[in-house]
C-alpha atoms as a PDB file:
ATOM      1  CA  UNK A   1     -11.061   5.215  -1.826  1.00  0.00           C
ATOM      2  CA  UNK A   2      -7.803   7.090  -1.975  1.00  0.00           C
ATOM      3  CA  UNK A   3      -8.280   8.633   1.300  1.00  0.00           C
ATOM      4  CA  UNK A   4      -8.011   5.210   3.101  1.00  0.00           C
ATOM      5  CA  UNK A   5      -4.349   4.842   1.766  1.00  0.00           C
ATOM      6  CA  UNK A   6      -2.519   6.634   4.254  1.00  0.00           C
ATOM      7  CA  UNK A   7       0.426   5.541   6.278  1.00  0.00           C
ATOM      8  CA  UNK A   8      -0.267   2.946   8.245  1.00  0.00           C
ATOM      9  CA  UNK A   9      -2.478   1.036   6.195  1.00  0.00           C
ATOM     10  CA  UNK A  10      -1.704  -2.742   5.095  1.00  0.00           C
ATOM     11  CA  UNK A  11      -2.278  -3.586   1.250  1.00  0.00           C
ATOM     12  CA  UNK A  12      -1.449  -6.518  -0.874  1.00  0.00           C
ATOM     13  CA  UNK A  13      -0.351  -6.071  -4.120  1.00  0.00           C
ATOM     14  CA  UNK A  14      -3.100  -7.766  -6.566  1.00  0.00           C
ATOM     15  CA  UNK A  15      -0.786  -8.683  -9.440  1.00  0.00           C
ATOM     16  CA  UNK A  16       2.538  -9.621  -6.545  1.00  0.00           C
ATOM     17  CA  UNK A  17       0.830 -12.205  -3.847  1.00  0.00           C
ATOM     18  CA  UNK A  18       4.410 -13.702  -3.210  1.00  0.00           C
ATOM     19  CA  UNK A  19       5.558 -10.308  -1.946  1.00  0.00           C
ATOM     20  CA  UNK A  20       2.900 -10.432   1.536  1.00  0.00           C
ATOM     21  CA  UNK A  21       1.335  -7.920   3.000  1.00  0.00           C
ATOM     22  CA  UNK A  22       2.654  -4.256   2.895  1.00  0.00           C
ATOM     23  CA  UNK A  23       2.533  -1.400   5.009  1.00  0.00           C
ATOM     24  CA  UNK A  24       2.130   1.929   3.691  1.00  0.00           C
ATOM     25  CA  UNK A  25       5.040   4.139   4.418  1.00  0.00           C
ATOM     26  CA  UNK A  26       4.446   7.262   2.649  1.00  0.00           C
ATOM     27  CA  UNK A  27       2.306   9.122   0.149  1.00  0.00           C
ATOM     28  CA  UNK A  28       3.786  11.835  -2.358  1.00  0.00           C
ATOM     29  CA  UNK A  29       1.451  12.209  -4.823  1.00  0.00           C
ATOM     30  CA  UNK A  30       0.749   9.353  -7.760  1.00  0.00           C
ATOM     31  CA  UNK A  31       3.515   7.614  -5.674  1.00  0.00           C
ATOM     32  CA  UNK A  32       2.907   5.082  -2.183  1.00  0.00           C
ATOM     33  CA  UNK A  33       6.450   3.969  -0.817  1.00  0.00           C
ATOM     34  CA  UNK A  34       4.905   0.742   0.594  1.00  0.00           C
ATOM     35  CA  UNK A  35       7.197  -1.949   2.776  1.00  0.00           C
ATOM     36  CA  UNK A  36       6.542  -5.389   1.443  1.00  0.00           C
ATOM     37  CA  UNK A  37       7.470  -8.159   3.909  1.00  0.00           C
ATOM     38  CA  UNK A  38       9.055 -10.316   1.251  1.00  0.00           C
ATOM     39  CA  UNK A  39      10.104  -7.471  -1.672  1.00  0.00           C
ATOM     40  CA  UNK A  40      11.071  -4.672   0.583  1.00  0.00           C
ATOM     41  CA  UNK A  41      10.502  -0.945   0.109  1.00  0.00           C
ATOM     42  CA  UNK A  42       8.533  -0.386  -3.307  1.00  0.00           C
ATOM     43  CA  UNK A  43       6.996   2.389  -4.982  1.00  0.00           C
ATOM     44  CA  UNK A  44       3.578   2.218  -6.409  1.00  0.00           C
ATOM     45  CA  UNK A  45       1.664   3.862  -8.790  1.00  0.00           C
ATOM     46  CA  UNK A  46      -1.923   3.682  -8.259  1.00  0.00           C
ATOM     47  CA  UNK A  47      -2.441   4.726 -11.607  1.00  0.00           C
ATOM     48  CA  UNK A  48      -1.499   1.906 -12.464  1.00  0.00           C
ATOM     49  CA  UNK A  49      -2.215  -0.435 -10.115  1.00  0.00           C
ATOM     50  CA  UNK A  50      -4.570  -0.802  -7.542  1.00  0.00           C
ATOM     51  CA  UNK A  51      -3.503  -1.563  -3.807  1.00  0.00           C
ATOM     52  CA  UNK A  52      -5.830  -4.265  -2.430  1.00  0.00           C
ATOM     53  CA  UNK A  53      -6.696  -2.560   1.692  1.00  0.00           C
ATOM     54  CA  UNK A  54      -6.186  -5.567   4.398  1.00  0.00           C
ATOM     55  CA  UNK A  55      -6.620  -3.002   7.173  1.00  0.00           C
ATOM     56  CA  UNK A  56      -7.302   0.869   7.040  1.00  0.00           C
ATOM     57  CA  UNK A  57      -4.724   2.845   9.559  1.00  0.00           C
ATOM     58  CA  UNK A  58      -6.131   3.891  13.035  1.00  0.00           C
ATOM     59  CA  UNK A  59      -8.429   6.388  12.689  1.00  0.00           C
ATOM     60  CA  UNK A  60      -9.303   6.104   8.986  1.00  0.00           C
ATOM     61  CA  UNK A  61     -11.773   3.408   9.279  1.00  0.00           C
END
């Protein structure tokens, strides 16, 4: 399911619901820069923690 989280796609973080929705900016490796509409800019390690999808980017679906 890694392939669906591209730039572009909205996640929620599972264990943060008061941060919102979040946009993926980029993807460098283990780390997603993600835009969360209440927390800002974060980076995520899906190692660690898995991005819930909302809705896949354009063309990814």
């Amino acid at each position: 399911m890694d392939f669906l989280l591209t730039p572009g796609t909205i996640v929620r973080h599972p264990n943060q619901p008061d941060w919102g929705l979040g946009r993926i900016q980029a993807v460098d490796g283990d780390r997603i820069a993600v835009n969360f509409e209440e927390a800002g800019r974060q980076i995520i390690r899906p190692r660690y923690v898995v991005l819930e999808i909302v809705e896949a980017a354009a063309g990814y679906e």
